[in-house]
N, C-alpha and C. Protein backbone atom coordinates (compact mmCIF):
# COMPACT_ATOMS: atom_id res chain seq x y z
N UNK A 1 124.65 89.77 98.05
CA UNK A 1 125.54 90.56 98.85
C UNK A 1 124.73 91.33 99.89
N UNK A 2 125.39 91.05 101.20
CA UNK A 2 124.26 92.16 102.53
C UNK A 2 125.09 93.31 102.73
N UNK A 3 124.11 94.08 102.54
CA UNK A 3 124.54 95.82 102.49
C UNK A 3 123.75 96.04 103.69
N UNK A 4 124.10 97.88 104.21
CA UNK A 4 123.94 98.24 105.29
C UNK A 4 122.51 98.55 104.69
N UNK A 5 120.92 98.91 105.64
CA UNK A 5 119.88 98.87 105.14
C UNK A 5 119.69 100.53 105.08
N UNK A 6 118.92 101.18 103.37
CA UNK A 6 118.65 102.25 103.02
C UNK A 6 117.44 102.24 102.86
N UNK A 7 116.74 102.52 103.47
CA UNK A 7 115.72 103.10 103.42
C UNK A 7 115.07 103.19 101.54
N UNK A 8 115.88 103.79 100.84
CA UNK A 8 114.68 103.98 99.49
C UNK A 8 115.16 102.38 98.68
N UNK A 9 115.68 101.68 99.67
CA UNK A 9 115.56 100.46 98.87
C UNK A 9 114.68 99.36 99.10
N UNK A 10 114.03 99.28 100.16
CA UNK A 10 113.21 98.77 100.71
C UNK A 10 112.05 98.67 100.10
N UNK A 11 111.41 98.08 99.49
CA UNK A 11 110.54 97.91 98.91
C UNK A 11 109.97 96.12 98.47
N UNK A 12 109.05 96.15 98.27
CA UNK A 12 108.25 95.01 97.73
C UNK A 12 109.15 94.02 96.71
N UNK A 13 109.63 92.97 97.54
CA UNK A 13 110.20 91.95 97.06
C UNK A 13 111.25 91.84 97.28
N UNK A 14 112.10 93.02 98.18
CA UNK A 14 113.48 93.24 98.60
C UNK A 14 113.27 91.93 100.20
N UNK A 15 114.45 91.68 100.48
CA UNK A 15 114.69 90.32 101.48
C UNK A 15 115.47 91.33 102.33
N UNK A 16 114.88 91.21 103.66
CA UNK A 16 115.85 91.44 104.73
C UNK A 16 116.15 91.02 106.07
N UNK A 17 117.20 91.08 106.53
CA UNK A 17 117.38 90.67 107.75
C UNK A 17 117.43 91.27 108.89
N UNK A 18 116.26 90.97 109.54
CA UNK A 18 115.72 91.67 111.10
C UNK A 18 116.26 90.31 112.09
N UNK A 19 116.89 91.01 113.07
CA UNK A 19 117.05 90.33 114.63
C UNK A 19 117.61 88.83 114.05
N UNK A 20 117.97 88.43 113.00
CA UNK A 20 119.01 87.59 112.52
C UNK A 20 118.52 86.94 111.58
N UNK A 21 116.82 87.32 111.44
CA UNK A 21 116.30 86.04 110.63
C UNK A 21 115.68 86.96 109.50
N UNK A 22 115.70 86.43 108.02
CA UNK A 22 115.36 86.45 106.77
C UNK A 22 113.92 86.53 106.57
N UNK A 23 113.48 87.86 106.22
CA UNK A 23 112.09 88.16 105.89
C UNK A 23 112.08 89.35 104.72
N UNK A 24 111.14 88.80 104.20
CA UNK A 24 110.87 89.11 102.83
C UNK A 24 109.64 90.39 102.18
N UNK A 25 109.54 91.26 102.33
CA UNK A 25 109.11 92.48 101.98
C UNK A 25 107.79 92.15 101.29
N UNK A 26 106.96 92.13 101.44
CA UNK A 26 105.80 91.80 100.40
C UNK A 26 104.87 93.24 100.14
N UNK A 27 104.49 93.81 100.87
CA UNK A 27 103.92 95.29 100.43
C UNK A 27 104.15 96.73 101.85
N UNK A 28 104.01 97.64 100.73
CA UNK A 28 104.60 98.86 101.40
C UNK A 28 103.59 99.76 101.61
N UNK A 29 103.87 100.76 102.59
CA UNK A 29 103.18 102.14 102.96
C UNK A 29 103.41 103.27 102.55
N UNK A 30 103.48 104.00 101.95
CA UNK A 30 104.25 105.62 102.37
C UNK A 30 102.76 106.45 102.81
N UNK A 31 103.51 106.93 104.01
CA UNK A 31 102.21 108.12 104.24
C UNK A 31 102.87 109.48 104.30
N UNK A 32 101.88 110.10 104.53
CA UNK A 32 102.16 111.41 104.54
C UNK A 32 101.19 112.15 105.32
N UNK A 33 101.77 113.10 106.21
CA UNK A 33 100.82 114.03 107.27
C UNK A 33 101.48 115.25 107.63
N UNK A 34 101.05 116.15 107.30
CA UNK A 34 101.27 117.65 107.52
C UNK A 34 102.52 117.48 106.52
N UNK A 35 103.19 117.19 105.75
CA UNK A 35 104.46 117.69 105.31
C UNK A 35 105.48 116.62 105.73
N UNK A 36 105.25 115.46 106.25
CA UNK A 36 105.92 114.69 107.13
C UNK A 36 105.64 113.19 106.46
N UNK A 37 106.85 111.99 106.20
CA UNK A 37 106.68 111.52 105.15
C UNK A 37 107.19 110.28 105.84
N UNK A 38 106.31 108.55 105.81
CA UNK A 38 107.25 107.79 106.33
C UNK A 38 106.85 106.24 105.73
N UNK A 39 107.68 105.65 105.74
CA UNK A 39 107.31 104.59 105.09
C UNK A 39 107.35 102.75 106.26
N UNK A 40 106.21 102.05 105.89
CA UNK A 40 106.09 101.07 106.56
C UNK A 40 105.53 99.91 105.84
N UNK A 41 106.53 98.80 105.96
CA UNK A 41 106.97 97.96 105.18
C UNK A 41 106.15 96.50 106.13
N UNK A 42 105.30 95.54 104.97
CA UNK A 42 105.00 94.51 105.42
C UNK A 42 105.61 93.19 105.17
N UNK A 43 106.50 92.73 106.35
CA UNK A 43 107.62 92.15 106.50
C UNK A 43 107.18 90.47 106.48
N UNK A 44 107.72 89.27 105.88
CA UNK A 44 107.04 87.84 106.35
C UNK A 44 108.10 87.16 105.94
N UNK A 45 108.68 86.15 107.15
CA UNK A 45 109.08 85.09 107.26
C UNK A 45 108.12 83.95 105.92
N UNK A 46 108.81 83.04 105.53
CA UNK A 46 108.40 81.99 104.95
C UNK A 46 108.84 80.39 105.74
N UNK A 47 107.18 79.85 106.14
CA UNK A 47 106.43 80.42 106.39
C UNK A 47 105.94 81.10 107.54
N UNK A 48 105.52 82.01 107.55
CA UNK A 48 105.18 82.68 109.29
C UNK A 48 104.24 83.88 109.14
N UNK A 49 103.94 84.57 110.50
CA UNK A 49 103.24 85.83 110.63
C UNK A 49 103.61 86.93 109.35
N UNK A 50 103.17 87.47 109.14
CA UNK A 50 103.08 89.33 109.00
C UNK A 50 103.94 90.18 109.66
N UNK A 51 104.21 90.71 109.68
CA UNK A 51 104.95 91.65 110.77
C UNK A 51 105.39 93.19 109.90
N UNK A 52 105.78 94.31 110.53
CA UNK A 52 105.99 95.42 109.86
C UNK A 52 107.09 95.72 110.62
N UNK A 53 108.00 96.84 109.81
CA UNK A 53 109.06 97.91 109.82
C UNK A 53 108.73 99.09 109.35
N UNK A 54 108.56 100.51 110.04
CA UNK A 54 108.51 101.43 110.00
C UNK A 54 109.72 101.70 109.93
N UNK A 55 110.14 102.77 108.70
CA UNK A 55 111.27 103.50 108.83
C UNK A 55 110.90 105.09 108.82
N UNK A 56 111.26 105.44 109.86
CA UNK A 56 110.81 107.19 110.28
C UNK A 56 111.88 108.40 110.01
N UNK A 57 111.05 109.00 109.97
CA UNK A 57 112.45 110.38 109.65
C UNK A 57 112.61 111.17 111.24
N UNK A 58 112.67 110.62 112.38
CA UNK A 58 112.69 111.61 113.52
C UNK A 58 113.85 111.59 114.05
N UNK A 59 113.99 112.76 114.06
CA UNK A 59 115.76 112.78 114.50
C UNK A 59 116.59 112.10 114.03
N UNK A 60 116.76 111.81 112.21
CA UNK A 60 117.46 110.57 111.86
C UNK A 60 116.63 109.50 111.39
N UNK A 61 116.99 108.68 111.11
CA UNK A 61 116.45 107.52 111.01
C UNK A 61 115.84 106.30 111.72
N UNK A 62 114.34 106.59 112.25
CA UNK A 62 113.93 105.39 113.14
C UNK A 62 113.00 104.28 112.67
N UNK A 63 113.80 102.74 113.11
CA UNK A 63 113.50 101.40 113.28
C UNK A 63 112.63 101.30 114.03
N UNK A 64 111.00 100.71 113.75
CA UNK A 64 110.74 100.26 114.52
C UNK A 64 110.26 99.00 113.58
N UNK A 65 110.10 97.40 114.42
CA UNK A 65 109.83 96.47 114.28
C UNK A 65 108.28 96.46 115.01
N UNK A 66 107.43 95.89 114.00
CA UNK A 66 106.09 96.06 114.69
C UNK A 66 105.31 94.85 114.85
N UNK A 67 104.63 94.28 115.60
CA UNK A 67 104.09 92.90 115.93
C UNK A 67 102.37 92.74 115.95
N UNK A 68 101.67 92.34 115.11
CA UNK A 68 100.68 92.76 115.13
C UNK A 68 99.96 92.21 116.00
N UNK A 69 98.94 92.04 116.99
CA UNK A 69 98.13 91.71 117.88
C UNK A 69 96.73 91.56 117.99
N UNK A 70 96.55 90.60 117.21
CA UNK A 70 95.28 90.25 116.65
C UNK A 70 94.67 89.95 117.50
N UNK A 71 95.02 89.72 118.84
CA UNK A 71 94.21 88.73 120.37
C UNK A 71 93.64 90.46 120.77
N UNK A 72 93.92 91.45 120.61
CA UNK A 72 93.73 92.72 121.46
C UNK A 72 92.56 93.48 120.64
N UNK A 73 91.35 93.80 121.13
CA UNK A 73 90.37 94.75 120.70
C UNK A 73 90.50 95.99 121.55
N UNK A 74 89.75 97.01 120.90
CA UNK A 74 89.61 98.12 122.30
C UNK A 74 89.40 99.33 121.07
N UNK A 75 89.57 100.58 121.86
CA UNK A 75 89.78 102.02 121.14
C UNK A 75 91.04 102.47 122.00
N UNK A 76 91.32 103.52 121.48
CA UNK A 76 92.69 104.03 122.20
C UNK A 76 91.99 105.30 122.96
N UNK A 77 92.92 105.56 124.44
CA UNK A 77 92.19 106.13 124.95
C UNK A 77 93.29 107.53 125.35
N UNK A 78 93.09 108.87 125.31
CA UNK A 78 94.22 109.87 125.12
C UNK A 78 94.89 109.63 126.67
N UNK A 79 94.11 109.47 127.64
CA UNK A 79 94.52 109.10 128.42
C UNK A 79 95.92 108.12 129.50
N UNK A 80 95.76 107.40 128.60
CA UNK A 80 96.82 106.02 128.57
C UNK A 80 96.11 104.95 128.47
N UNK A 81 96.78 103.68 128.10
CA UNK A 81 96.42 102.25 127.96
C UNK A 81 96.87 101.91 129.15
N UNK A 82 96.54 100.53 129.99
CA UNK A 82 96.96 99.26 130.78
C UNK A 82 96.81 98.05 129.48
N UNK A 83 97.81 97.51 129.48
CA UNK A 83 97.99 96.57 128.70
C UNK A 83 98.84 95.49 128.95
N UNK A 84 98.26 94.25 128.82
CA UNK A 84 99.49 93.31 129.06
C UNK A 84 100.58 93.54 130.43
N UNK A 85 99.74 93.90 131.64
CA UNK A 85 100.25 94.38 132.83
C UNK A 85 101.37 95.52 132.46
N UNK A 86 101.37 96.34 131.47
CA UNK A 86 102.05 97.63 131.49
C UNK A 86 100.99 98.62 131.42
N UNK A 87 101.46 99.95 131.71
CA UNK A 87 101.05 101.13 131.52
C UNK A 87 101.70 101.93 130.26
N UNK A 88 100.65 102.31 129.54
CA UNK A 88 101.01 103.10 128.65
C UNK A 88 100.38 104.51 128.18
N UNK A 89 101.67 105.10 127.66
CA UNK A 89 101.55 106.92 127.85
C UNK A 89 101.31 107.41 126.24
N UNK A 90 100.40 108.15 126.34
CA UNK A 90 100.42 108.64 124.85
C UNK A 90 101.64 109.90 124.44
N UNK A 91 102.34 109.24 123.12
CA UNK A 91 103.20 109.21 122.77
C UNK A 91 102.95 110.48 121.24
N UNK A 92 102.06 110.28 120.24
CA UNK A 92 101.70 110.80 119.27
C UNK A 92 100.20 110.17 118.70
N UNK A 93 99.63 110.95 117.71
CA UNK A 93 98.41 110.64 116.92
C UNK A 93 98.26 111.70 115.85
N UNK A 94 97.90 110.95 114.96
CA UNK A 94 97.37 111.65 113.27
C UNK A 94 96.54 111.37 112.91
N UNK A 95 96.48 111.82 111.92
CA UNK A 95 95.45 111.21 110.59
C UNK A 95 96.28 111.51 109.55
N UNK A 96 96.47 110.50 108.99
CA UNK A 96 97.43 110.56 107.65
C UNK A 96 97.14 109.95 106.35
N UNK A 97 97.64 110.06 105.36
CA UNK A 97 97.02 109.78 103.77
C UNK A 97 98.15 108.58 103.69
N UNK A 98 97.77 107.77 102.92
CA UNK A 98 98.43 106.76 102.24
C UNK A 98 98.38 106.14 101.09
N UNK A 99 99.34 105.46 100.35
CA UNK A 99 99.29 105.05 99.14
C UNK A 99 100.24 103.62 99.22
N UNK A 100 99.93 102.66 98.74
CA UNK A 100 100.12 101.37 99.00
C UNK A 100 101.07 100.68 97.70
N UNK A 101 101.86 99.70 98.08
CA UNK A 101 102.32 98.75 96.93
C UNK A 101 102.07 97.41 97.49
N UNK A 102 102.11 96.42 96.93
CA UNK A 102 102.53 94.93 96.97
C UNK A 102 101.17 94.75 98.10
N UNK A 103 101.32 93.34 98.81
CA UNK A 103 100.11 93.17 99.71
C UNK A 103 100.59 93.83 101.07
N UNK A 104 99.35 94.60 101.37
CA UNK A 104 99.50 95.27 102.35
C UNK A 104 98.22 95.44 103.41
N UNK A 105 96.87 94.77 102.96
CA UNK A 105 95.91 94.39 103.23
C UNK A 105 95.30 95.99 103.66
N UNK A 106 95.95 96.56 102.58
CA UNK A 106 94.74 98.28 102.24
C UNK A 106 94.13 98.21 101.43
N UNK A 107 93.87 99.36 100.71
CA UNK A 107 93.13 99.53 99.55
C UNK A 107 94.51 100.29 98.91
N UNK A 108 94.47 100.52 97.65
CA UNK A 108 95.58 100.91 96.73
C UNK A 108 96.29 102.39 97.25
N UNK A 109 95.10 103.38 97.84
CA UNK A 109 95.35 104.31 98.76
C UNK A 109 94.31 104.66 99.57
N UNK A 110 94.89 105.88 100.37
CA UNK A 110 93.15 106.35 101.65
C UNK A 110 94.06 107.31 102.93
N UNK A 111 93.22 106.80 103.98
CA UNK A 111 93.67 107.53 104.98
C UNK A 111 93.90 105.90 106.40
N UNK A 112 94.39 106.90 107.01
CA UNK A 112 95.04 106.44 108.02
C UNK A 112 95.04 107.16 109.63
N UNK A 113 94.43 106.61 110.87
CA UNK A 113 94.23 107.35 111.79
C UNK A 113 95.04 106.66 112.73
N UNK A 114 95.72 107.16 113.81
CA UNK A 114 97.08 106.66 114.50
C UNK A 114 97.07 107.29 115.58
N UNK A 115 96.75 106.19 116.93
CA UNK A 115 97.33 106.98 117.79
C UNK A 115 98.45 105.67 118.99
N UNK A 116 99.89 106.32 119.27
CA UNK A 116 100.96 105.74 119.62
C UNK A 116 101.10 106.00 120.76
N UNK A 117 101.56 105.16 121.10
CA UNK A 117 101.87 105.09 123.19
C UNK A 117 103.73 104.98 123.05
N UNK A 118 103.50 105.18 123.98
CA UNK A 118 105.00 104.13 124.92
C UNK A 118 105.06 103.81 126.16
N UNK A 119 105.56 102.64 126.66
CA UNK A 119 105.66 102.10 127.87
C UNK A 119 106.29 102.92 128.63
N UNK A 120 105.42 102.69 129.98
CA UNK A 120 106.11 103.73 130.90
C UNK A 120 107.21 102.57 131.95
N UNK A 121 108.29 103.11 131.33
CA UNK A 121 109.71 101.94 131.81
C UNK A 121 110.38 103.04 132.99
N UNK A 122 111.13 102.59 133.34
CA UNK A 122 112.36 103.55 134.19
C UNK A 122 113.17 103.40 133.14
N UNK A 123 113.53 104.83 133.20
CA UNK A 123 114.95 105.05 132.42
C UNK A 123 116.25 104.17 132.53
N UNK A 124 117.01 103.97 131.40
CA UNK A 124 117.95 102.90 131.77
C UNK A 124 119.02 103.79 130.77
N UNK A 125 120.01 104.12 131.65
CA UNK A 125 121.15 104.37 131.03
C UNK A 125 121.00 105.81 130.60
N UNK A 126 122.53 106.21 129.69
CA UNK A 126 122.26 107.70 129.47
C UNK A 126 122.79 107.75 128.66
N UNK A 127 122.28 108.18 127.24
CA UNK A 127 122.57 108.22 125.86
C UNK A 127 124.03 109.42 125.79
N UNK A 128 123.73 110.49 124.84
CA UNK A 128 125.03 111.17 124.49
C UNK A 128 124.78 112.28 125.47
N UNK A 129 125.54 112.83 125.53
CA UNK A 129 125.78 113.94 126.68
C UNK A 129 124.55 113.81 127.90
N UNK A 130 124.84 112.85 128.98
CA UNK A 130 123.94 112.08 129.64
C UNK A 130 122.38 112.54 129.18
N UNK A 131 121.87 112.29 128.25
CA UNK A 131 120.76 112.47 128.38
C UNK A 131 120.11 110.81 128.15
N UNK A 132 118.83 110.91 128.61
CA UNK A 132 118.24 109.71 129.42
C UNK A 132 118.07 108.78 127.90
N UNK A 133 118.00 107.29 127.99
CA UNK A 133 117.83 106.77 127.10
C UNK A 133 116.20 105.54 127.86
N UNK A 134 115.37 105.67 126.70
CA UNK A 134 114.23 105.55 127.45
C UNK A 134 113.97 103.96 126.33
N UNK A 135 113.95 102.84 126.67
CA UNK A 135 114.11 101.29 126.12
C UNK A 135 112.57 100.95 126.02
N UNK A 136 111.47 101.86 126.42
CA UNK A 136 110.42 101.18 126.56
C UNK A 136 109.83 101.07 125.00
N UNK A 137 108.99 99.67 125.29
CA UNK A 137 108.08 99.29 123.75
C UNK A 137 107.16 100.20 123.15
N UNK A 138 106.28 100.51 122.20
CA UNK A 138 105.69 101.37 121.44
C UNK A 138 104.21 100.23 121.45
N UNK A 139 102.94 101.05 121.46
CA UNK A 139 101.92 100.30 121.05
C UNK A 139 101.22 101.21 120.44
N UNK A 140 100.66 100.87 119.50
CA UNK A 140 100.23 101.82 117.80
C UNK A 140 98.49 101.34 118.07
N UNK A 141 97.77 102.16 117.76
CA UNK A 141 96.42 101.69 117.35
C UNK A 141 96.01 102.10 115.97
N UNK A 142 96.04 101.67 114.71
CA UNK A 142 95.45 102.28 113.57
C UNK A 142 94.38 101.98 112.72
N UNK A 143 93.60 103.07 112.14
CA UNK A 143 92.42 102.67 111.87
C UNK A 143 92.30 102.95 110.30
N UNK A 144 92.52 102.24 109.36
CA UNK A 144 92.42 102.39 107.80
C UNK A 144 90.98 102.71 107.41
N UNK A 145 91.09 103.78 106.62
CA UNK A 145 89.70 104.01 106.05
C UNK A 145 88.88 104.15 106.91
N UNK A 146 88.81 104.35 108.02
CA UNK A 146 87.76 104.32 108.94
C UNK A 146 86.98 103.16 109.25
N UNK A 147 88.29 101.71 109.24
CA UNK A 147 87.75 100.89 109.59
C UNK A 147 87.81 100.27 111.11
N UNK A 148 88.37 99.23 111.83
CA UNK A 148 88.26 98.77 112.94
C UNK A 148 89.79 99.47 113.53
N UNK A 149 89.71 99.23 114.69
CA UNK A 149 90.94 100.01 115.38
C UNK A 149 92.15 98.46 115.50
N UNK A 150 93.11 98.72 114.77
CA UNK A 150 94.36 97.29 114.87
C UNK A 150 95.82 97.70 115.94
N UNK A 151 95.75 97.02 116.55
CA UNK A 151 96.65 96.98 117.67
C UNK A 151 97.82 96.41 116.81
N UNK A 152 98.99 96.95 117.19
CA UNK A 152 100.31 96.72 117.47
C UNK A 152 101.28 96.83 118.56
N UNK A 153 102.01 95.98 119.30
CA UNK A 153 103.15 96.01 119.67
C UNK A 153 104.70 96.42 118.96
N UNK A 154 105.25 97.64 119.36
CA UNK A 154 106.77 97.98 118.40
C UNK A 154 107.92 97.68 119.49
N UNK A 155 109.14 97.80 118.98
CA UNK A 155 110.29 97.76 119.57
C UNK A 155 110.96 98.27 118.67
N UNK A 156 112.01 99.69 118.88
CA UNK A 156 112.71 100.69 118.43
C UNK A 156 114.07 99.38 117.96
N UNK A 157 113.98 99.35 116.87
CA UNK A 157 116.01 98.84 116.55
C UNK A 157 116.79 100.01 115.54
N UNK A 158 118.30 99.67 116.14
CA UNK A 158 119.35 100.50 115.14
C UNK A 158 118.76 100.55 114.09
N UNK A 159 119.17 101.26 112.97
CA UNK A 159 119.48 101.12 111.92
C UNK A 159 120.35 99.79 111.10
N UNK A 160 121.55 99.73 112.27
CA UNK A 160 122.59 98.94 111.50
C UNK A 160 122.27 97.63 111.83
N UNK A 161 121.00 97.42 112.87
CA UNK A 161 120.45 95.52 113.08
C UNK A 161 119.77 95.13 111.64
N UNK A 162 119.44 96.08 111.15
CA UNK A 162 118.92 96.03 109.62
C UNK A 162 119.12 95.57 108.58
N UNK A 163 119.17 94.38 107.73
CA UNK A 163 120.25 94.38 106.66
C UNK A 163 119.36 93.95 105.81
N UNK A 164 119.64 94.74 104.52
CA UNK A 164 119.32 94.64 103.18
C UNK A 164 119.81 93.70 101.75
N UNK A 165 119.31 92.65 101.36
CA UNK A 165 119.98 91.90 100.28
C UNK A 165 120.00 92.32 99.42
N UNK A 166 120.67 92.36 97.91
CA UNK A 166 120.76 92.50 96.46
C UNK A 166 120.92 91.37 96.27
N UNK A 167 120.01 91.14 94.64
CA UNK A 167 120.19 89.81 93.91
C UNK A 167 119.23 88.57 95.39
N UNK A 168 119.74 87.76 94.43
CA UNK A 168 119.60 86.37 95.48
C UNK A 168 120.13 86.65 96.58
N UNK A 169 119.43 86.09 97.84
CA UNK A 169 119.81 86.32 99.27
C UNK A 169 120.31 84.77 100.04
């Protein structure tokens, strides 16, 4: 049965459906930084890539779908990125603790160093009481344990593009 997707169900071995297609949960994140708590889920097609879902607590509940980018080296620079003929704006950065389930290609727990962009887009459209709604992509740099710096590409989705299976899917 596909239910709307909850967040504390998500976990290692749960099946879900992103952007229409069936991927399967294999290991999880929860971190934690200053008091602030979020979980990111390592998502895989059978057979196919890796891929992640962050589910965030900001303002609600935020989707992001994350693409990992194994072709991209570098450090992140506070400055902004040029990437992939975009410009990108720094967005946030931490250092955060983590604790791991299922395969997640961490260690069981540790730390976590993060720093997030967003594309600098033109505004498109105007969310609730016109305020601006901003469509641009997310690019993450994170560094586990103080190891190499891993690039990601994100894209923000609803909540409700989300769907969660019970039982057989």
């Amino acid at each position: 049965m596909r239910a709307e997707l909850r967040p504390s169900q998500v976990a290692p071995g749960a099946v879900l459906e992103l952007e229409g297609r069936q991927r399967r949960v294999i290991g999880s994140l929860h971190f934690v930084m200053d008091g602030t708590q979020w979980r990111e889920h390592c998502v895989q097609t059978s057979p196919g890539p890796k891929e992640w879902l962050s589910i965030r607590p900001r303002g609600g509940v935020t989707v992001v779908h994350w693409t990992p980018r194994y072709d991209l080296f570098g450090e992140p620079d506070p400055a902004g990125v040029t990437m992939d003929g975009s410009s990108w704006t720094l967005d946030s950065s931490g250092h955060a603790t983590y604790t791991a389930t299922g395969d997640t290609g961490t260690g069981p727990s540790g730390s976590c160093d993060f720093v997030e962009y967003v594309e600098d887009v033109e505004e498109v459209g105007s969310g609730a009481a016109d305020v601006p709604v901003r469509v641009g992509r997310l690019l993450v740099f994170e560094s586990f344990d103080g190891g190499v710096w891993e690039v990601s590409i994100g894209r923000r989705l609803a909540p409700g593009a989300v769907r969660g299976y019970r039982g057989g899917a």
